[in-house]
N, C-alpha and C. Protein backbone atom coordinates (compact mmCIF):
# COMPACT_ATOMS: atom_id res chain seq x y z
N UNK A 1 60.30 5.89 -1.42
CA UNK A 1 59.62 6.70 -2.42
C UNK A 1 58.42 7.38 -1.76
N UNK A 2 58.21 8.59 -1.78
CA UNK A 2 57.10 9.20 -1.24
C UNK A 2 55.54 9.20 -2.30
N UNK A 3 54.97 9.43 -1.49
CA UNK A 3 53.35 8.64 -2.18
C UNK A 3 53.00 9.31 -3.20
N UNK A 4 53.28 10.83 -3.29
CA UNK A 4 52.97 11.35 -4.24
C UNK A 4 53.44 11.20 -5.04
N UNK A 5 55.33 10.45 -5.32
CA UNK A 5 55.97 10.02 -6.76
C UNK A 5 54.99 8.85 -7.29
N UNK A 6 54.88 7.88 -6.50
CA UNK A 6 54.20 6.91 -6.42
C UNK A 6 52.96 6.87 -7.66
N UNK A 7 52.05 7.63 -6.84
CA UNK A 7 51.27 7.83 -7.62
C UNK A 7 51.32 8.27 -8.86
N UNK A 8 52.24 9.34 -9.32
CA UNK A 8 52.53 9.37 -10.73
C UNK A 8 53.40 8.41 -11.32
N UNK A 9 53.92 7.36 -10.98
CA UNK A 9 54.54 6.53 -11.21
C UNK A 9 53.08 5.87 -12.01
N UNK A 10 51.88 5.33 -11.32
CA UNK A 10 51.22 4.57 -11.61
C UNK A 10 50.15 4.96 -12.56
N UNK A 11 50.11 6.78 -12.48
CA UNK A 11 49.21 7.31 -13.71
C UNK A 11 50.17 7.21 -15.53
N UNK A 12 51.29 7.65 -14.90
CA UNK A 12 52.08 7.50 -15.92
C UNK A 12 51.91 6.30 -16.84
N UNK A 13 52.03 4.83 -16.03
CA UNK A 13 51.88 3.87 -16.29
C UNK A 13 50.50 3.47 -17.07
N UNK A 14 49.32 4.10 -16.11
CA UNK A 14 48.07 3.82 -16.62
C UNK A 14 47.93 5.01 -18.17
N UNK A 15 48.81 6.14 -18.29
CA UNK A 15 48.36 6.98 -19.23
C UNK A 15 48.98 6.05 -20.43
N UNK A 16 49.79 5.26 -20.71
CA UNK A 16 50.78 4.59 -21.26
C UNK A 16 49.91 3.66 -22.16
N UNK A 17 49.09 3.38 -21.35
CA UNK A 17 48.18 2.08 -21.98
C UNK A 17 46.96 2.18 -21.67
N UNK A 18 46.26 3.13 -20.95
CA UNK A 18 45.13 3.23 -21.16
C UNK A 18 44.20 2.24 -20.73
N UNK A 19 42.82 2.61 -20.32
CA UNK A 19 41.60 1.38 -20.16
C UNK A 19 40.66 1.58 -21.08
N UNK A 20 40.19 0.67 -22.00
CA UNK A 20 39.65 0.42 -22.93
C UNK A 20 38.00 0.61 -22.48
N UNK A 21 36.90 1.26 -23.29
CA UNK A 21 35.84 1.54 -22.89
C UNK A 21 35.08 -0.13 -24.10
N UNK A 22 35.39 -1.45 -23.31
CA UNK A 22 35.29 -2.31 -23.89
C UNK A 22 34.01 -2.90 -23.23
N UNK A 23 32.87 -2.45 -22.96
CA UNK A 23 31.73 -3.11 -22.50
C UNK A 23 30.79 -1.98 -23.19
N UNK A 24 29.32 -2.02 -23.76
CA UNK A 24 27.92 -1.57 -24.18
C UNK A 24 26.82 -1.56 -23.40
N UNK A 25 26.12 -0.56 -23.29
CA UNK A 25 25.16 -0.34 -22.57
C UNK A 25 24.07 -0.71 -23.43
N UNK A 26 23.25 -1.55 -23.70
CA UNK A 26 22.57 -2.02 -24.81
C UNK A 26 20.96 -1.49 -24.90
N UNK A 27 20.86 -0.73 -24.00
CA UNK A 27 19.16 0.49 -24.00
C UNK A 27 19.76 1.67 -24.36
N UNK A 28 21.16 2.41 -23.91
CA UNK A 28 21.42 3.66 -24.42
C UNK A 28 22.57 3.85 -25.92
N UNK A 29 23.08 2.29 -26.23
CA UNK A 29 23.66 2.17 -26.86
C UNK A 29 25.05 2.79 -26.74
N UNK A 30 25.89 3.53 -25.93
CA UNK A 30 27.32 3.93 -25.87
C UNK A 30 28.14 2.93 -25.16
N UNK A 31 29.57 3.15 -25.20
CA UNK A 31 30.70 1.99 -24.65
C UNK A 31 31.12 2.99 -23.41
N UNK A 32 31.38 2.10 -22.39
CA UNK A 32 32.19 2.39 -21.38
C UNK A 32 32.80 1.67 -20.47
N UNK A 33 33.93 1.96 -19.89
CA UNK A 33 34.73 1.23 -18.96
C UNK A 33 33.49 0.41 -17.66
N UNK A 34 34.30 -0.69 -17.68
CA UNK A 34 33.33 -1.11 -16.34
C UNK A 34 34.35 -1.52 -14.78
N UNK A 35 34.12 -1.30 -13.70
CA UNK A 35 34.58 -1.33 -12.59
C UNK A 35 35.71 -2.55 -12.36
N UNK A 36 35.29 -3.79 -13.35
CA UNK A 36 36.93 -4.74 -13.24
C UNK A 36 37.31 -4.43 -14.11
N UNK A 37 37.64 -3.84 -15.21
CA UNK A 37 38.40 -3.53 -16.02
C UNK A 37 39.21 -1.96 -15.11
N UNK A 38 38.64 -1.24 -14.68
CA UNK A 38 39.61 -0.32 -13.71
C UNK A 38 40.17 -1.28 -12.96
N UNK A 39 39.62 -1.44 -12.28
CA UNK A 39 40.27 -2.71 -11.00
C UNK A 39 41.42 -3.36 -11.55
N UNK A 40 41.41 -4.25 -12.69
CA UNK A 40 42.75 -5.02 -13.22
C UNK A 40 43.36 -4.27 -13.34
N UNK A 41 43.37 -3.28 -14.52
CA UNK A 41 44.57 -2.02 -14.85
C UNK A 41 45.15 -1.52 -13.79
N UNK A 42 43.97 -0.80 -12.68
CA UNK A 42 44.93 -0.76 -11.70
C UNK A 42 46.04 -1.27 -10.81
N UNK A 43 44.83 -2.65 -10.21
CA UNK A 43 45.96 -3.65 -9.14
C UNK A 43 47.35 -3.64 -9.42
N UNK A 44 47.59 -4.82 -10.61
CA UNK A 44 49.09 -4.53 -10.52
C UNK A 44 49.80 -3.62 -10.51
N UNK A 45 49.28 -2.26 -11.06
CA UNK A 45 49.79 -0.64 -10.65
C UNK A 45 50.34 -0.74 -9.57
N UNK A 46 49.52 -0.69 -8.41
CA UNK A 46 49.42 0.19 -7.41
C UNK A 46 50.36 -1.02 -6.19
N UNK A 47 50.42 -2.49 -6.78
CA UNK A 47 51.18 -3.25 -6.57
C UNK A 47 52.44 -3.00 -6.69
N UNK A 48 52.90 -2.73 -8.19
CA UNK A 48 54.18 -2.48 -7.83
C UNK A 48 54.68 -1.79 -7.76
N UNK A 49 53.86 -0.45 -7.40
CA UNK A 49 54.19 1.15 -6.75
C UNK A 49 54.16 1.13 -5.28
N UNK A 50 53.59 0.03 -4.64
CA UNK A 50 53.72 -0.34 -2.94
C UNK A 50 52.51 0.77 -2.64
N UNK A 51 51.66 0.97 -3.25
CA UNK A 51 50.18 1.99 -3.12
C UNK A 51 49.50 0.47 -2.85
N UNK A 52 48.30 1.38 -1.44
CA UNK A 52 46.91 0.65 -1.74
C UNK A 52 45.56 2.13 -1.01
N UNK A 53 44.59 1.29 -1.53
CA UNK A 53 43.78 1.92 -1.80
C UNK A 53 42.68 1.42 -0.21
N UNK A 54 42.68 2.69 0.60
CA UNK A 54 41.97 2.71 2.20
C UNK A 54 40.65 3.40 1.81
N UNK A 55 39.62 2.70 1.71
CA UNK A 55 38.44 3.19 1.45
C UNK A 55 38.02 4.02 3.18
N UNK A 56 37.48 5.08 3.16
CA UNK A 56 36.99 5.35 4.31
C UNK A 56 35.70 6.47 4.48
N UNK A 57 35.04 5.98 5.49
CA UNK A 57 33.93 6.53 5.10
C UNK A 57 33.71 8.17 5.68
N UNK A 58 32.94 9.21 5.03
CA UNK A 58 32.93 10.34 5.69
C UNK A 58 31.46 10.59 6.40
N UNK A 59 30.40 9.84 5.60
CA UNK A 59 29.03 10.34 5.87
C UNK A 59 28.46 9.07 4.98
N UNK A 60 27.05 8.69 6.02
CA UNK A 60 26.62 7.72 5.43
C UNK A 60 24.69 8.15 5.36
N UNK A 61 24.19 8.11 4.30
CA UNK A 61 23.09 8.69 4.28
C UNK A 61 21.99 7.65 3.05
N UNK A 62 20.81 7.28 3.83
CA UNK A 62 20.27 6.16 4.34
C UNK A 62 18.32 6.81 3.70
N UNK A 63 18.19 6.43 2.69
CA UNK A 63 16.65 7.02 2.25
C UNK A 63 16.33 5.96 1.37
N UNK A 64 14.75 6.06 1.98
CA UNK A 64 13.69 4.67 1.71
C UNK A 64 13.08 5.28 0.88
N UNK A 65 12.65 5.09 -0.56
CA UNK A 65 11.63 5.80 -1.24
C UNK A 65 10.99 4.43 -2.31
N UNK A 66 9.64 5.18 -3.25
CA UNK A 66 8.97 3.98 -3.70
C UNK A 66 9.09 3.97 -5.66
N UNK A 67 8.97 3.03 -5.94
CA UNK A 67 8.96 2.94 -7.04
C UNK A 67 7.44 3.35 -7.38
N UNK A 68 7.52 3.00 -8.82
CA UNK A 68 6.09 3.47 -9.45
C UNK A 68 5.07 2.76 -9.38
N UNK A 69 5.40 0.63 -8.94
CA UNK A 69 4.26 0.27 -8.66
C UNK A 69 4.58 0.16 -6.83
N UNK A 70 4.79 0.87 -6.07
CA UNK A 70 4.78 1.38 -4.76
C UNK A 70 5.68 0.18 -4.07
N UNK A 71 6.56 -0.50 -4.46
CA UNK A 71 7.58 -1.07 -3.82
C UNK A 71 8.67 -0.47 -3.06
N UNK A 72 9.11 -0.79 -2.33
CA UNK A 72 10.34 0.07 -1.42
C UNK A 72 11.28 -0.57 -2.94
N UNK A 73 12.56 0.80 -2.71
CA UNK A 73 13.56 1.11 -3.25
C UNK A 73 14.72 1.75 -2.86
């Protein structure tokens, strides 16, 4: 199977059922997805589409600045 079926194999899948915006931000008050809830939905996706996911880096950029009572940040 070539990667690009693949991959619609696994959006298909994810459009099917969706990720639930099941966590609250409780100072701005709105719902949104949080990073293991993508993560689960995905894994077994991309598992049994034989996809994985190669993080790689292009540019890495590195700045020291201060907060308001002058702490590094």
């Amino acid at each position: 199977m070539k990667v690009y079926q693949a991959i619609n194999k696994v959006q298909l899948a994810l459009c099917r059922e969706g990720i639930s915006k099941s966590r609250k931000n409780q100072q701005q008050g709105y719902n949104f997805r949080g990073i293991d809830e993508v993560y689960n939905a995905l894994s077994p996706l991309l598992a049994e589409h034989g996809l994985c996911i190669l993080p790689r880096m292009i540019r890495r950029e590195v700045q020291e600045r201060q907060t308001k009572s002058g702490n590094a940040l």
